[in-house]
PDB file of N, CA and C in Angstrom:
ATOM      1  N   UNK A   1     146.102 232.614 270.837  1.00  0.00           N
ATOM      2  CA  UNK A   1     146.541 231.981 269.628  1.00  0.00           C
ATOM      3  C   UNK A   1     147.776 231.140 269.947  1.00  0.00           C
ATOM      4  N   UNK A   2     147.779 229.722 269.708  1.00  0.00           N
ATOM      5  CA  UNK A   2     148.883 229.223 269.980  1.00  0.00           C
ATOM      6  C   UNK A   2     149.856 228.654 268.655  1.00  0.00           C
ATOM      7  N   UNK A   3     151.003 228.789 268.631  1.00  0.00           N
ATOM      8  CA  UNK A   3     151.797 228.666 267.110  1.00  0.00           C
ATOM      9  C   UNK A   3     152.211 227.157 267.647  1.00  0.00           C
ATOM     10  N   UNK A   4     151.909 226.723 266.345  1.00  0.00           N
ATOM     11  CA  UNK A   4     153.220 225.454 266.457  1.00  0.00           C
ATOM     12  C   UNK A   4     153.962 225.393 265.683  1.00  0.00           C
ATOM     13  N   UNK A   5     155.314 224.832 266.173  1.00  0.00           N
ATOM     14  CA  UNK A   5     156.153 224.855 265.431  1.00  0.00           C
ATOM     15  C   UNK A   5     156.865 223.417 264.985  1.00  0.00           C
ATOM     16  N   UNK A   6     156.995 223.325 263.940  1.00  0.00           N
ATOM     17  CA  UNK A   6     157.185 222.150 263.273  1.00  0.00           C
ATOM     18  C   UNK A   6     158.938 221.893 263.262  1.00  0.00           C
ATOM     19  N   UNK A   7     159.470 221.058 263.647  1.00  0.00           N
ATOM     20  CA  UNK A   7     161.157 221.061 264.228  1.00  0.00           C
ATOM     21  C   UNK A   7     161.240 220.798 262.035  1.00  0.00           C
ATOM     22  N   UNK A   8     162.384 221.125 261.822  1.00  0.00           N
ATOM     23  CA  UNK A   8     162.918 220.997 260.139  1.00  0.00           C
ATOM     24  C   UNK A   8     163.178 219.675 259.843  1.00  0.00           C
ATOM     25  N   UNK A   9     163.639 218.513 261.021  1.00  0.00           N
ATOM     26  CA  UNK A   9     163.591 217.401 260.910  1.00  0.00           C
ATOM     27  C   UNK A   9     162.815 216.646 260.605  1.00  0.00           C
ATOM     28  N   UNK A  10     161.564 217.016 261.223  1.00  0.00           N
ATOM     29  CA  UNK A  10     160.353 216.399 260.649  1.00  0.00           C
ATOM     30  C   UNK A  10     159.343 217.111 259.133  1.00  0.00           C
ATOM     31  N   UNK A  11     159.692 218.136 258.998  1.00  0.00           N
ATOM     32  CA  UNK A  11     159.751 218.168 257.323  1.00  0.00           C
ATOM     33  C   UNK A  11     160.194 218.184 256.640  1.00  0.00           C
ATOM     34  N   UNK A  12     161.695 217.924 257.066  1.00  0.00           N
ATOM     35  CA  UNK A  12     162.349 217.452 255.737  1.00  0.00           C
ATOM     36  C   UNK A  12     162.077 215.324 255.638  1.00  0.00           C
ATOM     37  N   UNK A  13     162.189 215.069 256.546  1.00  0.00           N
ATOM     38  CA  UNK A  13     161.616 213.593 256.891  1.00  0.00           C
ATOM     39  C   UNK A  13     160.181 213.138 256.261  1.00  0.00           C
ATOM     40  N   UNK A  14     159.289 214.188 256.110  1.00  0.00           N
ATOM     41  CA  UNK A  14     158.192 214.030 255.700  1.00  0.00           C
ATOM     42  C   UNK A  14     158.115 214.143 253.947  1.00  0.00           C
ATOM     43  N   UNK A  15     159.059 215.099 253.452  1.00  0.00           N
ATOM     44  CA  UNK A  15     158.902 215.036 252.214  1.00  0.00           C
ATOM     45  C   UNK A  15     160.394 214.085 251.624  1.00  0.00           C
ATOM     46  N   UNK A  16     161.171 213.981 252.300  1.00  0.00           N
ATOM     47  CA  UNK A  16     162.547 212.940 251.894  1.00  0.00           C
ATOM     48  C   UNK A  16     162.219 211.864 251.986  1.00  0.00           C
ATOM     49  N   UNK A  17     161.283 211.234 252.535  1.00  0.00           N
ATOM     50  CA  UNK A  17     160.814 209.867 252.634  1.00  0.00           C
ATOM     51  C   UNK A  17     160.641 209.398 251.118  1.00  0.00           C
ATOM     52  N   UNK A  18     159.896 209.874 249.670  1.00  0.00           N
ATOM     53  CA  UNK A  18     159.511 209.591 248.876  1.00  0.00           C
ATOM     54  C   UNK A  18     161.115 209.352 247.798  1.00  0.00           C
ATOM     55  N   UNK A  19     161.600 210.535 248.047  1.00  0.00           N
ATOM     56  CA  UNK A  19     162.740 210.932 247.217  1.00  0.00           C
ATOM     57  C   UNK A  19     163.724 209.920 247.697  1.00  0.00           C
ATOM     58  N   UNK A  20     163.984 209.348 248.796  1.00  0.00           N
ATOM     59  CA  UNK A  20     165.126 208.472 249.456  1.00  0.00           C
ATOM     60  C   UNK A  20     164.398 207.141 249.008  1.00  0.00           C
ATOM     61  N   UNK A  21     163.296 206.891 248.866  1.00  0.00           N
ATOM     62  CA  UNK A  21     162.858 205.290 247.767  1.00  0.00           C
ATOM     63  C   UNK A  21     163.223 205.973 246.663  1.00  0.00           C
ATOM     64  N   UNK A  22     163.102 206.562 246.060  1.00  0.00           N
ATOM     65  CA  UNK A  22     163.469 206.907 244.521  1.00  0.00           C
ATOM     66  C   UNK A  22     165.129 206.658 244.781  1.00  0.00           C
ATOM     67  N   UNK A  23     165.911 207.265 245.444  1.00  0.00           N
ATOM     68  CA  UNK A  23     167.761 207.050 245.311  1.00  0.00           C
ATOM     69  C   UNK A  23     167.778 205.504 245.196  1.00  0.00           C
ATOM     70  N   UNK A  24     166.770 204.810 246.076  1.00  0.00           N
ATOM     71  CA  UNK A  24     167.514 203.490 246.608  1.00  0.00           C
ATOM     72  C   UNK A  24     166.998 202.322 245.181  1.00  0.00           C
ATOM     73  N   UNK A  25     165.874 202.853 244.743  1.00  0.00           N
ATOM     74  CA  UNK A  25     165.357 202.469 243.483  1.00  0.00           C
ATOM     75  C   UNK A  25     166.490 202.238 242.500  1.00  0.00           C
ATOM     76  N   UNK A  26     167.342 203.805 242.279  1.00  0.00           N
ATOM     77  CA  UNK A  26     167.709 203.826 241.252  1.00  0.00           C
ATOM     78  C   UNK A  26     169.525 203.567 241.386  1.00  0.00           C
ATOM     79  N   UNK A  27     169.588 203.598 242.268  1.00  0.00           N
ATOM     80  CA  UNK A  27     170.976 202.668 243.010  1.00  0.00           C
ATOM     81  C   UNK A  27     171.210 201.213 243.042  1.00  0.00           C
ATOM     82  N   UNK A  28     170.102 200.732 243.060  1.00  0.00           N
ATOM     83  CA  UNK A  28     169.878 199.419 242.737  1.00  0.00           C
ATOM     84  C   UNK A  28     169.663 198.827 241.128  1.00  0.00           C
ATOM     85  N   UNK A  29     169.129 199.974 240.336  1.00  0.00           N
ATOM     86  CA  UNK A  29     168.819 199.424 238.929  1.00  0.00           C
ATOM     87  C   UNK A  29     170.340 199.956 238.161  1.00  0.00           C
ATOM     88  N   UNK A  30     171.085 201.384 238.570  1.00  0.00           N
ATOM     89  CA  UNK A  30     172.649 201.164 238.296  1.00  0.00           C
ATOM     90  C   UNK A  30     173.466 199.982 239.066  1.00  0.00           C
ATOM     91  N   UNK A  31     173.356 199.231 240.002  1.00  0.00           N
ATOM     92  CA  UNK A  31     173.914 198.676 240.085  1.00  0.00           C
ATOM     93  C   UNK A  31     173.508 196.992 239.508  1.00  0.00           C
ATOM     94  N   UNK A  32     172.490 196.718 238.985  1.00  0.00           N
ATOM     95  CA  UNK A  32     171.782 195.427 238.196  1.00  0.00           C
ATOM     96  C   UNK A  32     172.570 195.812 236.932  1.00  0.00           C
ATOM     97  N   UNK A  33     172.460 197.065 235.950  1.00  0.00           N
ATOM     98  CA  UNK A  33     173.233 197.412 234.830  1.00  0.00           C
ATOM     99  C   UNK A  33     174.596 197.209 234.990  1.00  0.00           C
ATOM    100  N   UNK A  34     175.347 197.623 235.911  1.00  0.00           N
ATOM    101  CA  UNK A  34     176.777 197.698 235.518  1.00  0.00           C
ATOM    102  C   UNK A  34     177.882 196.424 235.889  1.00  0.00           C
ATOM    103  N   UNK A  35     176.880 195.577 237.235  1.00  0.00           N
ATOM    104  CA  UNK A  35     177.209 194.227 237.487  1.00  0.00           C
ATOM    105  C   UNK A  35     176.497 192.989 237.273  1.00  0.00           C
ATOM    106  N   UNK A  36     175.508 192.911 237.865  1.00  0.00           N
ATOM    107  CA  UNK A  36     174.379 191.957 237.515  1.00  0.00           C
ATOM    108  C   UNK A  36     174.383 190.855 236.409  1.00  0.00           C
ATOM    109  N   UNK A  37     173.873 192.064 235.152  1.00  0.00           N
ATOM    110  CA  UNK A  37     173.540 191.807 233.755  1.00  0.00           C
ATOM    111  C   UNK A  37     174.492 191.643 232.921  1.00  0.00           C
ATOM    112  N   UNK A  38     176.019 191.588 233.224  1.00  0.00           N
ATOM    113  CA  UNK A  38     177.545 191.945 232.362  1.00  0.00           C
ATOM    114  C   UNK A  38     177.664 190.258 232.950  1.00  0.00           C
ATOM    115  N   UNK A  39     177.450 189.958 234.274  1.00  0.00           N
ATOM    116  CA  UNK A  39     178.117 188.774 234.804  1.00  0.00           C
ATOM    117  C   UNK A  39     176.914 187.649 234.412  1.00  0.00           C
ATOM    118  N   UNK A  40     175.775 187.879 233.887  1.00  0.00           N
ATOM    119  CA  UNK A  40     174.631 187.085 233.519  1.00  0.00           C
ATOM    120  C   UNK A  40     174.975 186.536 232.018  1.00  0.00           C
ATOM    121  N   UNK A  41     175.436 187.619 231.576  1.00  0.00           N
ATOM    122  CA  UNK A  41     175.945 187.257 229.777  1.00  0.00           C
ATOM    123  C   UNK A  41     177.178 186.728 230.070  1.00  0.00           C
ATOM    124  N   UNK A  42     178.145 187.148 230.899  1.00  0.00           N
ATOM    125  CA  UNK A  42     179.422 186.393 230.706  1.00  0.00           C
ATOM    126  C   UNK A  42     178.945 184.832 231.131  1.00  0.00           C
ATOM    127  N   UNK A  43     178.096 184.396 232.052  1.00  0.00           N
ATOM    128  CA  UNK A  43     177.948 183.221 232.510  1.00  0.00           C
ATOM    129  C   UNK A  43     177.418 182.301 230.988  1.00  0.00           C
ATOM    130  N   UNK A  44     176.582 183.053 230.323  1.00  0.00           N
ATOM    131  CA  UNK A  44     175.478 182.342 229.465  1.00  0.00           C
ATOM    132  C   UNK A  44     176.492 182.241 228.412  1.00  0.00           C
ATOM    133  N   UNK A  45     177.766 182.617 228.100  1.00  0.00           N
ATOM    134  CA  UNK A  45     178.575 182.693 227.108  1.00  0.00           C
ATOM    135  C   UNK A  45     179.371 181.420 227.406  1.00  0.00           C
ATOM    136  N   UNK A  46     179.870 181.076 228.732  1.00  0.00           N
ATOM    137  CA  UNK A  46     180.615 180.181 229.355  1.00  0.00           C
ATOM    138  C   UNK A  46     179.967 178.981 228.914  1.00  0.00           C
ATOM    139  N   UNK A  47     179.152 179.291 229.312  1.00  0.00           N
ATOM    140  CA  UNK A  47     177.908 177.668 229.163  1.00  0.00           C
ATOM    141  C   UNK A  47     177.707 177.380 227.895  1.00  0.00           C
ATOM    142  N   UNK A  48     177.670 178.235 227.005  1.00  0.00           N
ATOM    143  CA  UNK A  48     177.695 177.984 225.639  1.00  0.00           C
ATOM    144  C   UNK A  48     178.863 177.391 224.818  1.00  0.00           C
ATOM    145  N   UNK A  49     180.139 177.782 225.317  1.00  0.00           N
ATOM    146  CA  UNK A  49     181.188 177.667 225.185  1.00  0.00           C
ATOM    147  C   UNK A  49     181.580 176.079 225.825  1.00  0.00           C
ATOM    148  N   UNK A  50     180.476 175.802 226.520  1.00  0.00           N
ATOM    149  CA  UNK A  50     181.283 174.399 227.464  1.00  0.00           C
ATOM    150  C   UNK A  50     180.180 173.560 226.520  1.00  0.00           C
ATOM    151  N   UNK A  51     179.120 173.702 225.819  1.00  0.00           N
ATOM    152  CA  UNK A  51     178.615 173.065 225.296  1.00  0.00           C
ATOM    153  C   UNK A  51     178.663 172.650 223.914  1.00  0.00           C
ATOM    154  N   UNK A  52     179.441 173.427 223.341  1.00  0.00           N
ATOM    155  CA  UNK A  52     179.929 173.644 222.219  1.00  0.00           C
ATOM    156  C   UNK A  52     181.224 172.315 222.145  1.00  0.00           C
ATOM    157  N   UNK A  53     181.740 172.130 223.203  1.00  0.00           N
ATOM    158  CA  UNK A  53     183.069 171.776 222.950  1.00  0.00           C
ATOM    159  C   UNK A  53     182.984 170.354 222.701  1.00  0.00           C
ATOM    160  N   UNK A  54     184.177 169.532 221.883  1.00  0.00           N
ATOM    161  CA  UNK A  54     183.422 168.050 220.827  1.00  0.00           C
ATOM    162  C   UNK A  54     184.922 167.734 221.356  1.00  0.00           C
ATOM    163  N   UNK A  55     184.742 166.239 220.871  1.00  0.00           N
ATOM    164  CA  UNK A  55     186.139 165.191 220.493  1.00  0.00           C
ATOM    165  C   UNK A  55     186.951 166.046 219.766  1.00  0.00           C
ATOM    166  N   UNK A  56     187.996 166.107 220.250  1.00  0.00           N
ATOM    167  CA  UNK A  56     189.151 166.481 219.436  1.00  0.00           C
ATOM    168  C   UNK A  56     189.886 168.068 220.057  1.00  0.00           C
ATOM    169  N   UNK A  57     188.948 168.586 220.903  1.00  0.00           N
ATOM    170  CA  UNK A  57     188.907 170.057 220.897  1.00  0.00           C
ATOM    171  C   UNK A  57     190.109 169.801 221.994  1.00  0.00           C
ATOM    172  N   UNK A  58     191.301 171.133 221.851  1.00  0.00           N
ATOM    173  CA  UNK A  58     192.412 171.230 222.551  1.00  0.00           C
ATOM    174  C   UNK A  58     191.540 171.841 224.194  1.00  0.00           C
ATOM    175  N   UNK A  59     191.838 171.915 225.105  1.00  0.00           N
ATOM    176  CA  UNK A  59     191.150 172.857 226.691  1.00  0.00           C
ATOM    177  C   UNK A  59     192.522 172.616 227.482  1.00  0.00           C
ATOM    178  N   UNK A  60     192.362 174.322 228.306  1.00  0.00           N
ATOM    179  CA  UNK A  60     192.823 174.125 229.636  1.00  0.00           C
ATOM    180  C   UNK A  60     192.101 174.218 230.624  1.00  0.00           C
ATOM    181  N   UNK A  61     192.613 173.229 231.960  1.00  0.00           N
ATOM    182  CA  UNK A  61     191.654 173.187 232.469  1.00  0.00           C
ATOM    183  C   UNK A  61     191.683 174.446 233.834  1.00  0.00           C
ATOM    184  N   UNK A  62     190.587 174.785 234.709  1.00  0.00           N
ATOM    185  CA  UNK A  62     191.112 175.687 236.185  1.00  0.00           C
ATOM    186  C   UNK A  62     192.269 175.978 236.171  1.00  0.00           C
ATOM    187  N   UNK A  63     193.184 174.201 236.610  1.00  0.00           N
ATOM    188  CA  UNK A  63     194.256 174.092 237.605  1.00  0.00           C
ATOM    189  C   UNK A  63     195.641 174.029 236.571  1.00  0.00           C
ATOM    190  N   UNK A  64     195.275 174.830 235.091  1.00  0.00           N
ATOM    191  CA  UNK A  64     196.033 174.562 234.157  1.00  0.00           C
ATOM    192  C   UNK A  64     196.623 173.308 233.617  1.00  0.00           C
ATOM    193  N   UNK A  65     195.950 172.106 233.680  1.00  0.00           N
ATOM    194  CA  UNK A  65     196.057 171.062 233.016  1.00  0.00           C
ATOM    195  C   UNK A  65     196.270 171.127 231.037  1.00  0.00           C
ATOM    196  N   UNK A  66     196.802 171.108 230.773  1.00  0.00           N
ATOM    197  CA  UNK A  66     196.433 171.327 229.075  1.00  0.00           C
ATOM    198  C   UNK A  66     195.589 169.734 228.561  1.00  0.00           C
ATOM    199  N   UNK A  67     195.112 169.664 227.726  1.00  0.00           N
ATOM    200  CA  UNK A  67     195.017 168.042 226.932  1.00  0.00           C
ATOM    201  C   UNK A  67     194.229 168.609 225.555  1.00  0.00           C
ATOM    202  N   UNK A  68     193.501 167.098 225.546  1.00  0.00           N
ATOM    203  CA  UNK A  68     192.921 167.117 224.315  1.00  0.00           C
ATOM    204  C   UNK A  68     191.254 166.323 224.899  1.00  0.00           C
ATOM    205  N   UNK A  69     190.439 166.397 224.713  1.00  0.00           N
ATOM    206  CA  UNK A  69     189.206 165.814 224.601  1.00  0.00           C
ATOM    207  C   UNK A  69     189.004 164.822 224.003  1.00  0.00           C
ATOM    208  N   UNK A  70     188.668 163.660 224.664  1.00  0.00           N
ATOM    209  CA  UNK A  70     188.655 162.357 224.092  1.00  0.00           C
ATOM    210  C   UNK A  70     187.256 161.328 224.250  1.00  0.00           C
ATOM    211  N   UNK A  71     186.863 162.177 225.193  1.00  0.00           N
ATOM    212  CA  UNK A  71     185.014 161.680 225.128  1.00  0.00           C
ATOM    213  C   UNK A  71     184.379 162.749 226.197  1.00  0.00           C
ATOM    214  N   UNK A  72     183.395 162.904 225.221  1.00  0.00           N
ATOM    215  CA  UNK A  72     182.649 164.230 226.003  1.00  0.00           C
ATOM    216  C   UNK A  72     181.258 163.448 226.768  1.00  0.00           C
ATOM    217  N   UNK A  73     180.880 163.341 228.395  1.00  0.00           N
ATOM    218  CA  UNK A  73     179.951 163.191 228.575  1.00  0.00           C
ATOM    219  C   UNK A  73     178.936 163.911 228.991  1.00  0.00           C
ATOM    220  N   UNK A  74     177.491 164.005 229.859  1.00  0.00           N
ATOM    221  CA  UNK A  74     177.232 164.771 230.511  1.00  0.00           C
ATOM    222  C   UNK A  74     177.299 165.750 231.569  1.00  0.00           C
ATOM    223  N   UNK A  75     178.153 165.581 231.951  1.00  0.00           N
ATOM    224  CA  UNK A  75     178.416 166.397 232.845  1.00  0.00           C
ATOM    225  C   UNK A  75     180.275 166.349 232.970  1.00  0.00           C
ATOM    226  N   UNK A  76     181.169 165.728 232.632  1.00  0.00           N
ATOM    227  CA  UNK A  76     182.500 165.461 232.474  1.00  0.00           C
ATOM    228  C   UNK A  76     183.413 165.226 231.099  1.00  0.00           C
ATOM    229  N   UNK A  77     184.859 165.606 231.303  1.00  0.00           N
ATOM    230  CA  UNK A  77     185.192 165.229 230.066  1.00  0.00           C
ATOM    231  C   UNK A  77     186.257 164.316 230.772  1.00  0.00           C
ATOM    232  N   UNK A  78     186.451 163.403 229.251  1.00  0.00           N
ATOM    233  CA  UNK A  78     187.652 162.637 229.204  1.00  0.00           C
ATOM    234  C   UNK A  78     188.701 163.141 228.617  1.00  0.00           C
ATOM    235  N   UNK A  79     189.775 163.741 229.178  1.00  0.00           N
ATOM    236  CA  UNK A  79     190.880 164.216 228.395  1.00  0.00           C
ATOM    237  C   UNK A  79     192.376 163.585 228.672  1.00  0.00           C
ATOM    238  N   UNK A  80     192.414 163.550 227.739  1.00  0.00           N
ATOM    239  CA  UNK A  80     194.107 162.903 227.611  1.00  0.00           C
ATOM    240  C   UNK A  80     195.318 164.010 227.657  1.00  0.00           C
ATOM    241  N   UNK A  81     196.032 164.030 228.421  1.00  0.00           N
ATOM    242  CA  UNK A  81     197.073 165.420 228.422  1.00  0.00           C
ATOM    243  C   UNK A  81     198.311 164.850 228.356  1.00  0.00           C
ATOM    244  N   UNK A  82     198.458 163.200 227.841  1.00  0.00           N
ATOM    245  CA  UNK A  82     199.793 163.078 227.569  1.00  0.00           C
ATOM    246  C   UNK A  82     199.504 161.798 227.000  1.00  0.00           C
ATOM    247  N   UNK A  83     200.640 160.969 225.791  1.00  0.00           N
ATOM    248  CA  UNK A  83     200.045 159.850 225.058  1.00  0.00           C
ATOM    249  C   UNK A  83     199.770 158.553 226.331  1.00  0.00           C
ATOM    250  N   UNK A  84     198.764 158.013 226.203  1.00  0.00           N
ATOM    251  CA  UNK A  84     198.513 156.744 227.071  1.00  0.00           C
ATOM    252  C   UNK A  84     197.563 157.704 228.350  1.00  0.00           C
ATOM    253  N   UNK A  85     197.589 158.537 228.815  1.00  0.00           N
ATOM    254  CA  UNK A  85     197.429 159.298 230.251  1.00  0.00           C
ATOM    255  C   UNK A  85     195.858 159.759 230.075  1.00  0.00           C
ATOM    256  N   UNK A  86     195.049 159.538 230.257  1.00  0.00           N
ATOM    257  CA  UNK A  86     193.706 159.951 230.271  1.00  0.00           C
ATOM    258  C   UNK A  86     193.258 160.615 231.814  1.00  0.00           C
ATOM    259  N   UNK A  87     192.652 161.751 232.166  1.00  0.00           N
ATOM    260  CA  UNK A  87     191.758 162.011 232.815  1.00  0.00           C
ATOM    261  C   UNK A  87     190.426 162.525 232.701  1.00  0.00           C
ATOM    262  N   UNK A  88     189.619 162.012 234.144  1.00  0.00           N
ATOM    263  CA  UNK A  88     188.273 162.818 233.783  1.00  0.00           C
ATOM    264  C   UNK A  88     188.152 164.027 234.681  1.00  0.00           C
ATOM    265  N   UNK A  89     187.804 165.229 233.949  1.00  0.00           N
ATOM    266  CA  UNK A  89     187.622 166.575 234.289  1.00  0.00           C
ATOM    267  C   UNK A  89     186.423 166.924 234.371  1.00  0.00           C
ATOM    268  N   UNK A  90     185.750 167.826 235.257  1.00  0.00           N
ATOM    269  CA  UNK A  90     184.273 167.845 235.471  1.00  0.00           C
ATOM    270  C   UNK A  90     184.437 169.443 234.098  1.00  0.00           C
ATOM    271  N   UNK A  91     182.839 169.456 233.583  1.00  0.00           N
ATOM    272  CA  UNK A  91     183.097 170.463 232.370  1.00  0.00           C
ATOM    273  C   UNK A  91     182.922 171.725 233.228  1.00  0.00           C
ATOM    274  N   UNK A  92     182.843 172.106 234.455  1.00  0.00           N
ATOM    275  CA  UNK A  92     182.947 173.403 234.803  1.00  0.00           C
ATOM    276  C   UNK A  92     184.317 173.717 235.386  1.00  0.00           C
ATOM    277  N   UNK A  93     185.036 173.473 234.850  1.00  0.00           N
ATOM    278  CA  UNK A  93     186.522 173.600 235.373  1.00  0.00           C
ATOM    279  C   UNK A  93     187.016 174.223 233.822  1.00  0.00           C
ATOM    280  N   UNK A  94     186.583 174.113 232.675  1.00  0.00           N
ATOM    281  CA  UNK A  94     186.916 174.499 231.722  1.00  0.00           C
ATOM    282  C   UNK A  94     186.285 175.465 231.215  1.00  0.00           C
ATOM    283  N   UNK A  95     187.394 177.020 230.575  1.00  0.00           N
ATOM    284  CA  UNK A  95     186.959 177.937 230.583  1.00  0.00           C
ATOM    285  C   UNK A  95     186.951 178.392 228.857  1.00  0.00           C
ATOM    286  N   UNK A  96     186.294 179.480 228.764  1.00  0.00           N
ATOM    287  CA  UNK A  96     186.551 180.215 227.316  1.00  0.00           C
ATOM    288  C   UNK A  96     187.880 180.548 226.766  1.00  0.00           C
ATOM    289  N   UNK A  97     188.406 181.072 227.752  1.00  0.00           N
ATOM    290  CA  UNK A  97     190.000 181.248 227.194  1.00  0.00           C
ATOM    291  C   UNK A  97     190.842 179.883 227.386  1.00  0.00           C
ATOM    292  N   UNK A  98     190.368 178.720 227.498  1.00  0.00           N
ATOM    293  CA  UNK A  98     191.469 177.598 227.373  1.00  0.00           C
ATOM    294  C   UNK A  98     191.927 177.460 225.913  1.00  0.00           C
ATOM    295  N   UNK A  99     190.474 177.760 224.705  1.00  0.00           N
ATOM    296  CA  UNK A  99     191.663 177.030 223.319  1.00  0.00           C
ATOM    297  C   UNK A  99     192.523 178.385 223.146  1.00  0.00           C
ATOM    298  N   UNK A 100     192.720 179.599 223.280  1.00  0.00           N
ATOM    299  CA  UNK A 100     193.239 180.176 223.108  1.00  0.00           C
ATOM    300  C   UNK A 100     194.638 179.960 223.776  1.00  0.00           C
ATOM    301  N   UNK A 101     194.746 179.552 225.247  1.00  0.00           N
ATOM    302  CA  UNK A 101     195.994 179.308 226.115  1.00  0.00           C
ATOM    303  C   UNK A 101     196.416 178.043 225.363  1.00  0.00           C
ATOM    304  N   UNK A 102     195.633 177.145 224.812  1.00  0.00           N
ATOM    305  CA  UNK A 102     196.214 176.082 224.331  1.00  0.00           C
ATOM    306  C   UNK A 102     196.860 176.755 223.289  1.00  0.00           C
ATOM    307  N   UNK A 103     196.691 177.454 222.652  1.00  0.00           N
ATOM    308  CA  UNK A 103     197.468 178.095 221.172  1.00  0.00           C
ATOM    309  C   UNK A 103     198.576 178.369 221.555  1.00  0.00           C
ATOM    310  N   UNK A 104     198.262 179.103 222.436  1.00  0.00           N
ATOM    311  CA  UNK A 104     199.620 180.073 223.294  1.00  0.00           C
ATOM    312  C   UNK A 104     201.052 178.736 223.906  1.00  0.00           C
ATOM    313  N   UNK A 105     200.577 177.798 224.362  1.00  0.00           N
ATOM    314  CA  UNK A 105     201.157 177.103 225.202  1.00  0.00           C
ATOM    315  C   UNK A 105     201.733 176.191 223.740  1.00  0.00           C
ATOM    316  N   UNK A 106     201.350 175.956 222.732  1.00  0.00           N
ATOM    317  CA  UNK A 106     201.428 175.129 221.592  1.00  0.00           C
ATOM    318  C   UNK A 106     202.704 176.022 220.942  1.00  0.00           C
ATOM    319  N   UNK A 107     202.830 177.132 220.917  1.00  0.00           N
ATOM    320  CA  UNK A 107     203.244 177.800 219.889  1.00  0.00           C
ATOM    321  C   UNK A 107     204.675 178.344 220.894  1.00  0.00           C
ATOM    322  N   UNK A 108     204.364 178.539 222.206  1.00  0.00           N
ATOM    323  CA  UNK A 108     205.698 178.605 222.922  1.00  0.00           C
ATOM    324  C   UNK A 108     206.443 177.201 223.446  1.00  0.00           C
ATOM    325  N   UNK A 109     205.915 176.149 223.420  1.00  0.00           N
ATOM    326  CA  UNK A 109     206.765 174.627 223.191  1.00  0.00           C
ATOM    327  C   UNK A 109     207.365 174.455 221.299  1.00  0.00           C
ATOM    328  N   UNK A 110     206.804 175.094 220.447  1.00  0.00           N
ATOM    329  CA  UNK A 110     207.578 174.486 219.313  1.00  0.00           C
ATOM    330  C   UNK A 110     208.051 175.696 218.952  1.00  0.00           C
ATOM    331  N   UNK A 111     208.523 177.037 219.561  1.00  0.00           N
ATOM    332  CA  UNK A 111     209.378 177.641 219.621  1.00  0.00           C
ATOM    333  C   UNK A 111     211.093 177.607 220.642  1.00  0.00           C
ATOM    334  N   UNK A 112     210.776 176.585 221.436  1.00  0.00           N
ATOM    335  CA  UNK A 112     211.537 175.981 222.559  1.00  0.00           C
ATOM    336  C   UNK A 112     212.893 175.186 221.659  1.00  0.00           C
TER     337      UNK A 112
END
């Protein structure tokens, strides 16, 4: 009668194989939930926010430029950030929190 003996490495290898796709499965779908899908809505909010924005609207820009919007095109704005002074700003340089910094920046110059 001859025994064999099966080393523990190779059965635990044999039945961990299934269970170690299941971790990597579900390591991957917590990590689509907690980063992924948060930075997918923040993007689609941005874009909404840059499309939204008209003549007249206060923005800051990236590099903290302040102005005002003075012609909105496809893909750029025209903003004026001082009387006579016009530049053009590409619209992904401008963020959601600019009219708010513009408030901020408005309200600490006419407290000055």
């Amino acid at each position: 009668m001859i025994l064999q003996f099966i080393p523990l490495q190779d059965a635990a290898a044999q039945g961990g194989g299934f269970s170690g796709i299941i971790m990597i499965v579900l390591l991957l779908l917590v990590f689509w939930l907690f980063m992924i899908r948060p930075q997918q809505k923040r993007q689609k909010e941005i874009k909404k926010f840059r499309e939204g924005l008209s003549k007249g609207d206060k923005i800051v820009t990236a590099g903290g430029i302040f102005g005002r919007i003075t012609e909105v095109n496809e893909k750029t704005f025209m903003v004026e950030i001082a009387p006579s002074v016009k530049i053009t700003i590409d619209k992904g340089s401008v963020y959601p929190s600019a009219s708010e910094a513009a408030q901020d920046a408005q309200q600490s110059n006419n407290a000055k």
